[in-house]
PDB file of N, CA and C in Angstrom:
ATOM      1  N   UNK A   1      83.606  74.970  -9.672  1.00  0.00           N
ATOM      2  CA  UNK A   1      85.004  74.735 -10.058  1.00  0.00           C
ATOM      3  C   UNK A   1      85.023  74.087 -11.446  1.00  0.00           C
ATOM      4  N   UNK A   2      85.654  74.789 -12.427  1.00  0.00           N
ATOM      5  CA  UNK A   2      86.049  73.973 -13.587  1.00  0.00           C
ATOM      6  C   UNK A   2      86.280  72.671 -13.493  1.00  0.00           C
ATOM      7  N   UNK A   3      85.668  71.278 -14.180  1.00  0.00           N
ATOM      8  CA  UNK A   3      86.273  70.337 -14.452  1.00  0.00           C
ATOM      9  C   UNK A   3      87.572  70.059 -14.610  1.00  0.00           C
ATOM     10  N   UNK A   4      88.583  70.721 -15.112  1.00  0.00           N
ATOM     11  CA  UNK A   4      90.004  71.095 -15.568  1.00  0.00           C
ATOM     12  C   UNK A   4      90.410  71.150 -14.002  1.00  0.00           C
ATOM     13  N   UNK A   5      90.274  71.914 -12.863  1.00  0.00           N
ATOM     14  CA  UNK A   5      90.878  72.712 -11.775  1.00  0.00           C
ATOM     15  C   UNK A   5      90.622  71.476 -10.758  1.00  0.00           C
ATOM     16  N   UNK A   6      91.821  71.568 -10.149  1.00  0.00           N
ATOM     17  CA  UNK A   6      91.910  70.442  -9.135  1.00  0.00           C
ATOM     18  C   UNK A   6      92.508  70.905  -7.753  1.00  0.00           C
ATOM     19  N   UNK A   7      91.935  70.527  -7.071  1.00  0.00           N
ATOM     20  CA  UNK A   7      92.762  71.141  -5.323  1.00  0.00           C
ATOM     21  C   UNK A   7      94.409  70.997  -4.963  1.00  0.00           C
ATOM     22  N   UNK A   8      94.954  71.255  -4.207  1.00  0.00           N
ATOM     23  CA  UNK A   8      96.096  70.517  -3.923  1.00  0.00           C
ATOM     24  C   UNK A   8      96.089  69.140  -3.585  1.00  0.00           C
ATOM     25  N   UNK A   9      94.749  69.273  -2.899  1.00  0.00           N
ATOM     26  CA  UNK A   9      94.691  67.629  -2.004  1.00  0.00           C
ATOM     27  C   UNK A   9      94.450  66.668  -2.677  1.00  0.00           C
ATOM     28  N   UNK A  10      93.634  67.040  -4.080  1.00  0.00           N
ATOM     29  CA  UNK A  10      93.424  66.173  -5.260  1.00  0.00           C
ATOM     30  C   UNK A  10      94.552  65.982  -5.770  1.00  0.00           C
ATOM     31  N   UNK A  11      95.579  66.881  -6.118  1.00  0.00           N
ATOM     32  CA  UNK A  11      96.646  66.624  -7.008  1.00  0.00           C
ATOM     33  C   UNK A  11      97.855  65.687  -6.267  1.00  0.00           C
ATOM     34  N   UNK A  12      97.324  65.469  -4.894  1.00  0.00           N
ATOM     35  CA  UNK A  12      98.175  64.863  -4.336  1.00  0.00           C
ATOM     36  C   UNK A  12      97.841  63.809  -4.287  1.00  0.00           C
ATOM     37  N   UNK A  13      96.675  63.389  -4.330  1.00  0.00           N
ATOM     38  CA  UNK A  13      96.042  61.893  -4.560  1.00  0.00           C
ATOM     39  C   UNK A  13      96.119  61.551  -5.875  1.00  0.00           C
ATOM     40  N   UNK A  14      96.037  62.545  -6.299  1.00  0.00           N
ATOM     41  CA  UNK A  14      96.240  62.118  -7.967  1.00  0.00           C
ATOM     42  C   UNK A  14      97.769  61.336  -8.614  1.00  0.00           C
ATOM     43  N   UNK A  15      98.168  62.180  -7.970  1.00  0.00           N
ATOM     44  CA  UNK A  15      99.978  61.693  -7.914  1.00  0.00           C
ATOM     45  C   UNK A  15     100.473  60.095  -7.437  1.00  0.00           C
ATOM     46  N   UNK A  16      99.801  60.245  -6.095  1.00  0.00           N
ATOM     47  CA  UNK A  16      99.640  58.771  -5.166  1.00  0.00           C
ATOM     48  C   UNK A  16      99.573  58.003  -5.878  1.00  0.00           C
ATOM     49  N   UNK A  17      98.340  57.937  -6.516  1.00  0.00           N
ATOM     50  CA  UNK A  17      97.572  56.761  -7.466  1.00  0.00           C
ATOM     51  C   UNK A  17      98.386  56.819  -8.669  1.00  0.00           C
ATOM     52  N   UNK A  18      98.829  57.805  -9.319  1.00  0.00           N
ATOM     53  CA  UNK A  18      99.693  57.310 -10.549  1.00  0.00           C
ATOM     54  C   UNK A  18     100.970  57.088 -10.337  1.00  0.00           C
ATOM     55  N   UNK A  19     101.462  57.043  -9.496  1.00  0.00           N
ATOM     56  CA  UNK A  19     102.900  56.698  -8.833  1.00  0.00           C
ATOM     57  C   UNK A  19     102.795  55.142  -8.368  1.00  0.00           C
ATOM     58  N   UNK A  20     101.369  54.833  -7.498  1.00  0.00           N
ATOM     59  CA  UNK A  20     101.571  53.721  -7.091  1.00  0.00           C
ATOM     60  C   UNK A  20     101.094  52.575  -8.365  1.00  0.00           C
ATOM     61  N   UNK A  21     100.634  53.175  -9.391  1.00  0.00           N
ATOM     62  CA  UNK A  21     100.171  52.280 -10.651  1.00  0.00           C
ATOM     63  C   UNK A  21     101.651  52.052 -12.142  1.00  0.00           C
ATOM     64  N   UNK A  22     101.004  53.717 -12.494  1.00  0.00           N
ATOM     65  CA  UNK A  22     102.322  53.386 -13.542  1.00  0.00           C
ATOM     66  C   UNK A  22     103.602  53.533 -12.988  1.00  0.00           C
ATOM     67  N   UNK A  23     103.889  54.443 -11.744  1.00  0.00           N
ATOM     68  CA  UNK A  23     105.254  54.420 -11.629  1.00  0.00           C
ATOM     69  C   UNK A  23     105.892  53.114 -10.785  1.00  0.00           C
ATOM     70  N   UNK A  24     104.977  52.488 -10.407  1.00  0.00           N
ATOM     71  CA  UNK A  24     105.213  51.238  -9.667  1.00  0.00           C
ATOM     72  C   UNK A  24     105.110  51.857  -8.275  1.00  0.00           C
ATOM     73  N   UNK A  25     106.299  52.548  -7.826  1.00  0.00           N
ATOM     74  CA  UNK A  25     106.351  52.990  -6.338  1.00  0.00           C
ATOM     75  C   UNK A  25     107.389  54.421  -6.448  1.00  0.00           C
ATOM     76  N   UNK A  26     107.483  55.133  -5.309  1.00  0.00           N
ATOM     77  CA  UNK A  26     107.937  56.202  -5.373  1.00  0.00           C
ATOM     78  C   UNK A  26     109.697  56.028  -4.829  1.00  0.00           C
ATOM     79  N   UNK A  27     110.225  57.125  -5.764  1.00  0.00           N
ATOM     80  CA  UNK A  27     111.252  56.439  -5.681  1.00  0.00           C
ATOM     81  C   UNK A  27     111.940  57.083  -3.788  1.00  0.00           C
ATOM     82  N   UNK A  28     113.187  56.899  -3.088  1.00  0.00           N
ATOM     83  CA  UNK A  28     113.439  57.108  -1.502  1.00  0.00           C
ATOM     84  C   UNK A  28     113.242  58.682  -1.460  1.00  0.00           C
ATOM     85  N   UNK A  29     113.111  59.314  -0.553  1.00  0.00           N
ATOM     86  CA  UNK A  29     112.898  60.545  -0.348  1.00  0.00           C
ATOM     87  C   UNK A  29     114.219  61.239  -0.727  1.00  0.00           C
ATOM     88  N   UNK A  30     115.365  60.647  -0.773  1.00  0.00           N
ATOM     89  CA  UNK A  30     116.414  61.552  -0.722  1.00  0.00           C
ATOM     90  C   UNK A  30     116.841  61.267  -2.599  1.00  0.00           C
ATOM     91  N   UNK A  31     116.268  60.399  -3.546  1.00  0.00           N
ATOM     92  CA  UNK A  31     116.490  60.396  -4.836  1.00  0.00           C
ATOM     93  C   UNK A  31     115.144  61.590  -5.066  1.00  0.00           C
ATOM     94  N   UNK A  32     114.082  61.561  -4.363  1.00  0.00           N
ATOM     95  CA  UNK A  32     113.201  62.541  -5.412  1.00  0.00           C
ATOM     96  C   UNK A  32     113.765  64.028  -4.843  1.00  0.00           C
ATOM     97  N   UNK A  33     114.387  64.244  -3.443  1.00  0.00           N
ATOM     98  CA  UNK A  33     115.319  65.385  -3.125  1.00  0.00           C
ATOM     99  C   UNK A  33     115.792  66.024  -4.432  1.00  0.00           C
ATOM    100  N   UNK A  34     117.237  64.390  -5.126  1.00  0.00           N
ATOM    101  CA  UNK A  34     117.952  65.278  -5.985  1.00  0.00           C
ATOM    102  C   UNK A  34     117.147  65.735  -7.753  1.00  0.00           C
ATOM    103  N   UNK A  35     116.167  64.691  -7.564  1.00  0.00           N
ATOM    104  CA  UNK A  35     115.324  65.199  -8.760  1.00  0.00           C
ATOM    105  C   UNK A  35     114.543  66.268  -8.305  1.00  0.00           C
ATOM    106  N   UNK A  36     114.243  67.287  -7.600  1.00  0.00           N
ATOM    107  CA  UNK A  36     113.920  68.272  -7.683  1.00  0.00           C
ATOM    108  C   UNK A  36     114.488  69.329  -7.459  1.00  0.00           C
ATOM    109  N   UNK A  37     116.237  68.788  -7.448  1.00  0.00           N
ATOM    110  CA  UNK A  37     116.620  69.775  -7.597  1.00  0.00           C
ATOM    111  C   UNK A  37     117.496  70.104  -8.814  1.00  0.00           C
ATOM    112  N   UNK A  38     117.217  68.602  -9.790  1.00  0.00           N
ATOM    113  CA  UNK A  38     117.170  68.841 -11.405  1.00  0.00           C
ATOM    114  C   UNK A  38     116.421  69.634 -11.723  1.00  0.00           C
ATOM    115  N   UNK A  39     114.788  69.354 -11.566  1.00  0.00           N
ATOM    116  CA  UNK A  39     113.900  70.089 -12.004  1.00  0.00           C
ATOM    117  C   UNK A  39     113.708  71.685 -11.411  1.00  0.00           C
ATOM    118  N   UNK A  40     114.387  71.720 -10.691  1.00  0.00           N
ATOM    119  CA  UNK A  40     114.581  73.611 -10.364  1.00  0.00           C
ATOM    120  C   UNK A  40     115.284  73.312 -11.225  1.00  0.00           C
ATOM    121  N   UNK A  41     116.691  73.003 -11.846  1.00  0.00           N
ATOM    122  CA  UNK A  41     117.909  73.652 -11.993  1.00  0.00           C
ATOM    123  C   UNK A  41     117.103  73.501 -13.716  1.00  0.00           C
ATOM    124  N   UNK A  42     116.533  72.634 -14.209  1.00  0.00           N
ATOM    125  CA  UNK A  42     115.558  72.862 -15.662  1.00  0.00           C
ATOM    126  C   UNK A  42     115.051  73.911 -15.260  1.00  0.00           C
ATOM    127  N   UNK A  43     114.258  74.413 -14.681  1.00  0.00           N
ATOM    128  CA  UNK A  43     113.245  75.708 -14.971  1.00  0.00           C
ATOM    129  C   UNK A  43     113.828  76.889 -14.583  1.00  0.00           C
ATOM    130  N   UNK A  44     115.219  76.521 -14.097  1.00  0.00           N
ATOM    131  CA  UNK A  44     116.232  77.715 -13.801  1.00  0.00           C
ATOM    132  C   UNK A  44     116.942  78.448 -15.249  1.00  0.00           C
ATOM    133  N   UNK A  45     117.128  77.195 -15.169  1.00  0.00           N
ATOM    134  CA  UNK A  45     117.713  77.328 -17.061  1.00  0.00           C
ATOM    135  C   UNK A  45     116.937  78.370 -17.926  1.00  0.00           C
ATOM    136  N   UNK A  46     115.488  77.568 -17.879  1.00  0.00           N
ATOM    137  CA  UNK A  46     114.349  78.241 -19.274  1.00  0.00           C
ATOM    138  C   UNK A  46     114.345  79.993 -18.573  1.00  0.00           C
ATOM    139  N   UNK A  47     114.641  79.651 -17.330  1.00  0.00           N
ATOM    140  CA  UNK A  47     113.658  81.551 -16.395  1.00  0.00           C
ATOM    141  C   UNK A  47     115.197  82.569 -17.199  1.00  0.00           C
ATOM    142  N   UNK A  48     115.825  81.994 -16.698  1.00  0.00           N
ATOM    143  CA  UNK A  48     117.216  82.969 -16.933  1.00  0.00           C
ATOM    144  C   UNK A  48     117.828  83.052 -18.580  1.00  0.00           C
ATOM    145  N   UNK A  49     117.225  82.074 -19.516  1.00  0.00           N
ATOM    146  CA  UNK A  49     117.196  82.621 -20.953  1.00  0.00           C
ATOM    147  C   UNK A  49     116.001  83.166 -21.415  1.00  0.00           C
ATOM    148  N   UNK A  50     114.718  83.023 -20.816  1.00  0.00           N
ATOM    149  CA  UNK A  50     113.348  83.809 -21.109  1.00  0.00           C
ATOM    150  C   UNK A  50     113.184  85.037 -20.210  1.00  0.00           C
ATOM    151  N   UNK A  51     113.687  85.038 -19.655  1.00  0.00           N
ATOM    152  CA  UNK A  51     113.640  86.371 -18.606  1.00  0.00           C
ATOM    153  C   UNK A  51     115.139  87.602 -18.465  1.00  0.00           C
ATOM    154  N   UNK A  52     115.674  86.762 -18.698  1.00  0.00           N
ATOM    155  CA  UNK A  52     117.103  86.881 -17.724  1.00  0.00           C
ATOM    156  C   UNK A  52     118.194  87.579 -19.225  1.00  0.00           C
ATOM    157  N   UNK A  53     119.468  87.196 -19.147  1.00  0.00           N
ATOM    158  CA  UNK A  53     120.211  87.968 -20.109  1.00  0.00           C
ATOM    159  C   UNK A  53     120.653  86.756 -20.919  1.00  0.00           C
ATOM    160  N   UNK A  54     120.364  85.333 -20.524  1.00  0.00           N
ATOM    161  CA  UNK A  54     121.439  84.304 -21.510  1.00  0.00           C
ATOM    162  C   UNK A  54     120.787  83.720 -22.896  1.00  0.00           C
ATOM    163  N   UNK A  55     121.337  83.663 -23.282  1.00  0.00           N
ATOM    164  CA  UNK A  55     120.604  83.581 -25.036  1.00  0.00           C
ATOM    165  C   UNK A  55     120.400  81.583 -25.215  1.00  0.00           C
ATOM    166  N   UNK A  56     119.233  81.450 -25.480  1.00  0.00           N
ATOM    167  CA  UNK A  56     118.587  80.404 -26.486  1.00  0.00           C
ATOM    168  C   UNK A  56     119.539  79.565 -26.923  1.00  0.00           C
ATOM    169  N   UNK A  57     120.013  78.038 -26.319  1.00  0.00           N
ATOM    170  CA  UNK A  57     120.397  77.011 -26.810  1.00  0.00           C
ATOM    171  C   UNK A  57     119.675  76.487 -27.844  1.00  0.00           C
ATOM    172  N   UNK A  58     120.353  75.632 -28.561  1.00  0.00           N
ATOM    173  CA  UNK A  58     119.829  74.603 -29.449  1.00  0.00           C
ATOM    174  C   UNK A  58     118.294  73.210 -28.813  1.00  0.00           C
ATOM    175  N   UNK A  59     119.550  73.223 -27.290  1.00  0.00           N
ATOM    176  CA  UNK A  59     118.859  71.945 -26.583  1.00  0.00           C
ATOM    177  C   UNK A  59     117.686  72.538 -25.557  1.00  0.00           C
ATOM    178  N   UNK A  60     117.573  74.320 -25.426  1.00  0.00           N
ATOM    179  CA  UNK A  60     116.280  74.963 -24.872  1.00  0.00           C
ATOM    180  C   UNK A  60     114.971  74.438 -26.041  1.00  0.00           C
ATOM    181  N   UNK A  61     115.070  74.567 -27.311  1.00  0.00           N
ATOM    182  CA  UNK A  61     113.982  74.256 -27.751  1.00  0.00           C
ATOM    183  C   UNK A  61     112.945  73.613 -27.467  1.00  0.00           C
ATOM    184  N   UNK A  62     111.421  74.439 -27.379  1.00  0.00           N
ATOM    185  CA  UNK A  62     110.591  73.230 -27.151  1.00  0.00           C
ATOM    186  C   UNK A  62     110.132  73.105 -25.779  1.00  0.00           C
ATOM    187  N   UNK A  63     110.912  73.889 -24.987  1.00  0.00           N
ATOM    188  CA  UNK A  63     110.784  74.109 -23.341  1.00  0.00           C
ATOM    189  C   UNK A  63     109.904  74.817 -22.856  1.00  0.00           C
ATOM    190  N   UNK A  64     108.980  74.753 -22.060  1.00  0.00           N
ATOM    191  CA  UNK A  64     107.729  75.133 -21.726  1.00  0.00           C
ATOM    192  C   UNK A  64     108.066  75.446 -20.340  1.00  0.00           C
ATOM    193  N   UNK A  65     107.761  76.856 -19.715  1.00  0.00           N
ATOM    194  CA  UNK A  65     107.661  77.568 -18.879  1.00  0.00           C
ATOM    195  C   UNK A  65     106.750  76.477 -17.612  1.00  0.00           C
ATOM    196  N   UNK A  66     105.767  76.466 -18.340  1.00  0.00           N
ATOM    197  CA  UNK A  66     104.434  75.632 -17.667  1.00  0.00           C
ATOM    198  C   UNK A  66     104.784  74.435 -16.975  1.00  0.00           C
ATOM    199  N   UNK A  67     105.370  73.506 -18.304  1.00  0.00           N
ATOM    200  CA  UNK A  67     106.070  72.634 -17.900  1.00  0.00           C
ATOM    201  C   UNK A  67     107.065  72.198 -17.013  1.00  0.00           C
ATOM    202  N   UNK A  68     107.995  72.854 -17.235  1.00  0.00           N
ATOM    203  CA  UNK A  68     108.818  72.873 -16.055  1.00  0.00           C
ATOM    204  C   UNK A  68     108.658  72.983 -14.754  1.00  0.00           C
ATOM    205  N   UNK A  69     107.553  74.056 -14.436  1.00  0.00           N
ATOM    206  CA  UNK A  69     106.999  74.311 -12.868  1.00  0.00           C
ATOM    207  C   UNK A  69     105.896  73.257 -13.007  1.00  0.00           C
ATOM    208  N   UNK A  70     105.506  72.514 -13.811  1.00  0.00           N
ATOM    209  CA  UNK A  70     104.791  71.667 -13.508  1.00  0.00           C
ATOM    210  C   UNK A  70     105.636  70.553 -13.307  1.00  0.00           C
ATOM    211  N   UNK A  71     106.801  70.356 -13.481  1.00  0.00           N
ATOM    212  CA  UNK A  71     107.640  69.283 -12.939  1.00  0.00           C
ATOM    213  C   UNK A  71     107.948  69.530 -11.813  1.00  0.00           C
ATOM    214  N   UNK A  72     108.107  70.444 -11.172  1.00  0.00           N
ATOM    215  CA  UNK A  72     108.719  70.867  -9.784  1.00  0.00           C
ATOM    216  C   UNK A  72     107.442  70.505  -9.258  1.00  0.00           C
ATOM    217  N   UNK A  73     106.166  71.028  -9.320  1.00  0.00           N
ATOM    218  CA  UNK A  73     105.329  70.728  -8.348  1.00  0.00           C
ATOM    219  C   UNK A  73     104.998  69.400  -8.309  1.00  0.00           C
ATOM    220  N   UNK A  74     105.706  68.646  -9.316  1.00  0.00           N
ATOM    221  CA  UNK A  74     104.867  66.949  -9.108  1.00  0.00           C
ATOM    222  C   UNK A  74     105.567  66.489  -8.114  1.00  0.00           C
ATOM    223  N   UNK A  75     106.893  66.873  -8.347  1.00  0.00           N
ATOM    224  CA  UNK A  75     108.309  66.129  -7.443  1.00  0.00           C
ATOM    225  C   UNK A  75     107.968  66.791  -5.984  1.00  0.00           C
ATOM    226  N   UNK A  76     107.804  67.998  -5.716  1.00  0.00           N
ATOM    227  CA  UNK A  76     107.579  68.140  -4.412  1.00  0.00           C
ATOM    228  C   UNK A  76     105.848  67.685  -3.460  1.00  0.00           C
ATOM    229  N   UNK A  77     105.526  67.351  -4.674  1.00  0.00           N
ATOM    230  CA  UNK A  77     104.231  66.956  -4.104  1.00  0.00           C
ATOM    231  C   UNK A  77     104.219  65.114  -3.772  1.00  0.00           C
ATOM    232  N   UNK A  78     104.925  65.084  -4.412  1.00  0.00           N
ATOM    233  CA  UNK A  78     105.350  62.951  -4.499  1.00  0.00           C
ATOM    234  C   UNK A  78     106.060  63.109  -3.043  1.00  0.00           C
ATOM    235  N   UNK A  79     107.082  63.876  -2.510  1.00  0.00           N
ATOM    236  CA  UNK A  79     108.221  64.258  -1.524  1.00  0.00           C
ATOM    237  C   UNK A  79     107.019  64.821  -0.300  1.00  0.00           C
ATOM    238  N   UNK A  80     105.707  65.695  -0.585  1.00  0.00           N
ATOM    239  CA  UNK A  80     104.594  65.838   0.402  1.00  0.00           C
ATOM    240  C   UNK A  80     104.126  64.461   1.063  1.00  0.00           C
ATOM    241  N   UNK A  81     103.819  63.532  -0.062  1.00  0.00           N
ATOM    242  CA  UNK A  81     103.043  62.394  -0.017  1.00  0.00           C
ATOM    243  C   UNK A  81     103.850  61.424   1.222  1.00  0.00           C
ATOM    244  N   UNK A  82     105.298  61.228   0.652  1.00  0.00           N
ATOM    245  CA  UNK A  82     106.044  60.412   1.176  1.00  0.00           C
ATOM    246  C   UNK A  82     106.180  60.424   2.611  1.00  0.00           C
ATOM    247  N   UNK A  83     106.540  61.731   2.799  1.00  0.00           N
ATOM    248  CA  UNK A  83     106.444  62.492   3.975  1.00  0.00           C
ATOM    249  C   UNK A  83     105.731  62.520   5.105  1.00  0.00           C
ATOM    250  N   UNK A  84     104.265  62.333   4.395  1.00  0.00           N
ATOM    251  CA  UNK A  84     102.910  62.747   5.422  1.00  0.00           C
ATOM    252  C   UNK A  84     102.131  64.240   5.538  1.00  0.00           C
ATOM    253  N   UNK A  85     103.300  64.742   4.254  1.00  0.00           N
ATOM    254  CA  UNK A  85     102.811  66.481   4.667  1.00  0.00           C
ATOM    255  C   UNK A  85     101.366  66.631   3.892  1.00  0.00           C
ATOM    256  N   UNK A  86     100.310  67.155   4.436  1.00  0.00           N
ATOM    257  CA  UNK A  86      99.369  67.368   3.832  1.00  0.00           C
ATOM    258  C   UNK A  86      99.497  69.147   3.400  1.00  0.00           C
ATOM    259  N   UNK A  87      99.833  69.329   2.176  1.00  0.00           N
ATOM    260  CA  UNK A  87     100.200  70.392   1.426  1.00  0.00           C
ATOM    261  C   UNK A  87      99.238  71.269   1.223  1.00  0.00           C
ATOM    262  N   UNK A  88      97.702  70.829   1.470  1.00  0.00           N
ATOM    263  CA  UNK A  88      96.979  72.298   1.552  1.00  0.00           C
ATOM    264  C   UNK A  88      96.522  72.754   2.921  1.00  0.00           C
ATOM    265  N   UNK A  89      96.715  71.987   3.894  1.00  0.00           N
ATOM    266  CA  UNK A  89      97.265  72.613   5.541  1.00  0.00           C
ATOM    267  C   UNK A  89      98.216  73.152   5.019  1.00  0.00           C
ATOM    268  N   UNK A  90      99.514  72.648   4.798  1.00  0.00           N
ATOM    269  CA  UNK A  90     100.861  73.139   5.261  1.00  0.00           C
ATOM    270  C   UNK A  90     101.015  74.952   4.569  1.00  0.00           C
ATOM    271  N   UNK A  91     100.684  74.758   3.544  1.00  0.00           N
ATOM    272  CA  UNK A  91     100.375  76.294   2.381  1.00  0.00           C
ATOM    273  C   UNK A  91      99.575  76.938   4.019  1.00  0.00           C
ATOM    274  N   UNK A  92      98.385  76.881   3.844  1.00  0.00           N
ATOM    275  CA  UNK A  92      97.465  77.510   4.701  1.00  0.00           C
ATOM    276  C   UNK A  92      98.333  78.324   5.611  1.00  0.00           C
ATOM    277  N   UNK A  93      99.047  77.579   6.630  1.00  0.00           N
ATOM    278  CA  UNK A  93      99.802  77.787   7.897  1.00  0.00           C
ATOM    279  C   UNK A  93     100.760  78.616   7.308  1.00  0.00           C
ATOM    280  N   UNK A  94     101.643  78.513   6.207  1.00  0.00           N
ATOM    281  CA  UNK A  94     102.716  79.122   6.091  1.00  0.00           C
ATOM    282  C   UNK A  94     102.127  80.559   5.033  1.00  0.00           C
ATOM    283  N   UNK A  95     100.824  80.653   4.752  1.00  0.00           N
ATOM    284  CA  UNK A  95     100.549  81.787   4.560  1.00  0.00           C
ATOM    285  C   UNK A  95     100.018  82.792   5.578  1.00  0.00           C
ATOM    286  N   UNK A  96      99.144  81.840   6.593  1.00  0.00           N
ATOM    287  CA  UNK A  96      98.971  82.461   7.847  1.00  0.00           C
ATOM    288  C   UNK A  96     100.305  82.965   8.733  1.00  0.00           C
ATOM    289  N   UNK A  97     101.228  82.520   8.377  1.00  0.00           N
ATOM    290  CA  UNK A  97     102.879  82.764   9.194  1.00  0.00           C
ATOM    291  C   UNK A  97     102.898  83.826   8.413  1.00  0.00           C
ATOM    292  N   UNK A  98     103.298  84.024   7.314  1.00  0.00           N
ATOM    293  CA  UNK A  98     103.869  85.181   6.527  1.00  0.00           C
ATOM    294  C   UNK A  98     102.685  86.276   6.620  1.00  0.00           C
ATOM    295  N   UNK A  99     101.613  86.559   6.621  1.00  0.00           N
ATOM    296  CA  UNK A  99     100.691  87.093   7.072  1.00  0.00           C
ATOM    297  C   UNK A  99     100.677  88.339   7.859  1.00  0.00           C
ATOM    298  N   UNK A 100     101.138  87.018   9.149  1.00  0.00           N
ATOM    299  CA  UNK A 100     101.281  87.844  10.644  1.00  0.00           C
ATOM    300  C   UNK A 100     102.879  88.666  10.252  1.00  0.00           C
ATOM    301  N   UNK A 101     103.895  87.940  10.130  1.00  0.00           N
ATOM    302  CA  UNK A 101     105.200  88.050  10.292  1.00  0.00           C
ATOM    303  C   UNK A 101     105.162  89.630   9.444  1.00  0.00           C
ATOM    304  N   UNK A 102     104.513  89.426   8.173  1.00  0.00           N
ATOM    305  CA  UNK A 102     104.870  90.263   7.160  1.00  0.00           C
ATOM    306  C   UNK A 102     104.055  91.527   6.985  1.00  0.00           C
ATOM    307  N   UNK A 103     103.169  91.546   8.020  1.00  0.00           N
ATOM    308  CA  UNK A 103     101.857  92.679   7.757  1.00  0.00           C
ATOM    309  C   UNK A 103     102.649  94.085   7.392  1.00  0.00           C
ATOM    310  N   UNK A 104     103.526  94.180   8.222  1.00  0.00           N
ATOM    311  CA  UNK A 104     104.254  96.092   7.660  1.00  0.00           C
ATOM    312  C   UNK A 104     105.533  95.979   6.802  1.00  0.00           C
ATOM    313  N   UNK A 105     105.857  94.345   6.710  1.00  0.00           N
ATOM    314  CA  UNK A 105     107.533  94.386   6.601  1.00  0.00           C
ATOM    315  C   UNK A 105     107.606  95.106   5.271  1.00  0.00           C
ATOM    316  N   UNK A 106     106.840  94.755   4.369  1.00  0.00           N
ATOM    317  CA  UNK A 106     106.680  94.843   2.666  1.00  0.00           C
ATOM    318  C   UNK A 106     106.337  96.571   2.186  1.00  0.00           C
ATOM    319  N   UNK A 107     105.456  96.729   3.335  1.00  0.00           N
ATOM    320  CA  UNK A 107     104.899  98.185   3.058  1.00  0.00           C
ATOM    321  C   UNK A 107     105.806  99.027   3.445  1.00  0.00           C
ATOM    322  N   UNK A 108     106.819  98.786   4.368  1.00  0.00           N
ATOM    323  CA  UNK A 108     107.397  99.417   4.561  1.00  0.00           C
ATOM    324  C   UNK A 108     109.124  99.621   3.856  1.00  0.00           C
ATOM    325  N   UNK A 109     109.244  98.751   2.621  1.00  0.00           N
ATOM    326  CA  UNK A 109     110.441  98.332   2.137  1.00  0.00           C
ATOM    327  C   UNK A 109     110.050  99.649   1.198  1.00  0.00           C
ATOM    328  N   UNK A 110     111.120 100.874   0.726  1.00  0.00           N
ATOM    329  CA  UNK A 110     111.285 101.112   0.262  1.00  0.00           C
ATOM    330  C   UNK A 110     111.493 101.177  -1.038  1.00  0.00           C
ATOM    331  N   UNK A 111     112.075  99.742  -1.645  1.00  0.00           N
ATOM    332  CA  UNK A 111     112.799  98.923  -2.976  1.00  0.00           C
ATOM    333  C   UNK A 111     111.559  98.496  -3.312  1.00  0.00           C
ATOM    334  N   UNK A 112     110.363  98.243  -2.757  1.00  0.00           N
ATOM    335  CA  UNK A 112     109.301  97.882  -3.285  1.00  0.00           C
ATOM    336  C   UNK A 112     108.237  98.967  -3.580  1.00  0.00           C
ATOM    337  N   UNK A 113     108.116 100.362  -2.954  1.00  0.00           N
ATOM    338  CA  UNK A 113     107.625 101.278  -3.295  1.00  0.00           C
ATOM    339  C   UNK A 113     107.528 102.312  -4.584  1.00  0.00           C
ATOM    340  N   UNK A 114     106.970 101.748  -5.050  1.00  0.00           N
ATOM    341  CA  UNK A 114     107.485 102.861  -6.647  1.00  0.00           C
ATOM    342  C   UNK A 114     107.416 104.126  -6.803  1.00  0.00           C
ATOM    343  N   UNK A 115     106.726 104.545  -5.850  1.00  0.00           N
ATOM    344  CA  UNK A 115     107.047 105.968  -5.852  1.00  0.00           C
ATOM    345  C   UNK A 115     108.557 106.994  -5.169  1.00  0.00           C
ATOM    346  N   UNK A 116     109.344 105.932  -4.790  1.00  0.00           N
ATOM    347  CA  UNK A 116     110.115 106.198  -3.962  1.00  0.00           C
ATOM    348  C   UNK A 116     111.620 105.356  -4.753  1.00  0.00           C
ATOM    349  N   UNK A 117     112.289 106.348  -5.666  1.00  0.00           N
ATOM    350  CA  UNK A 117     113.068 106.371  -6.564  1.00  0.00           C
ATOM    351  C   UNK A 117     114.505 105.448  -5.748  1.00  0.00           C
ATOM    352  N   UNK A 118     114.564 103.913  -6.624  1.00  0.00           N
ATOM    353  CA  UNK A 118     115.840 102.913  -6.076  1.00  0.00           C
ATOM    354  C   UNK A 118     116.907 103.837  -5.850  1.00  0.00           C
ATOM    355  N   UNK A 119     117.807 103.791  -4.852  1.00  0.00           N
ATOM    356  CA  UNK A 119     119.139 104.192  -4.785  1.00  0.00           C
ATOM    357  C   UNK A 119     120.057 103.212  -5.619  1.00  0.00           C
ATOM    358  N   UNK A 120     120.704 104.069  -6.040  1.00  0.00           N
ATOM    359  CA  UNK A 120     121.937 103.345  -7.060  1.00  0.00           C
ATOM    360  C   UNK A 120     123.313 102.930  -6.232  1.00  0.00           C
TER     361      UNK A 120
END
């Protein structure tokens, strides 16, 4: 593993420890709630003028794709911590769910088949 590359379970300890140092303490579960759902509504912003049809503010400048989903994952990972959720079980399970759930659903969607021309 790259020096650089870190697990989930690391990044969640990692978080712990800099939350419980520089940030002092984490703030109640239901304030880091509405901060992550600032930080969607930031990386909502950058997706739908870099992707999407709305044109480039003044105050987009400078906004990093990266960044932004790297704000979402800190906040929901601080909101893991608080919690008790251990986030590389919980991934695991909910890929093993979608897995089972999803084995034909996808193959069988039409809208996802490219050979098989969207209806208008």
């Amino acid at each position: 593993m790259d020096s650089k590359e870190i697990t989930i379970k690391q990044a969640q300890q990692q978080i712990d420890a800099w939350i419980r140092t520089v940030g002092v303490r984490y703030f109640n579960e239901l304030t880091n709630l509405g901060i992550l759902m600032e930080e969607v509504g930031e990386l909502s912003r950058l997706m739908v003028r870099q992707y999407g049809e709305q044109s480039f503010k003044e105050s987009d400048k400078g906004k990093q794709l990266s960044d932004e989903l790297a704000d979402v994952l800190w906040v929901l990972l601080c909101i893991a911590n608080q919690t008790g959720v251990d986030m590389t079980e919980a991934l695991q399970k909910n890929m093993d769910k979608k897995t089972k759930r999803d084995a034909e659903r996808h193959l069988a969607n039409e809208k996802l088949n490219l050979d098989v021309p969207l209806k208008e």
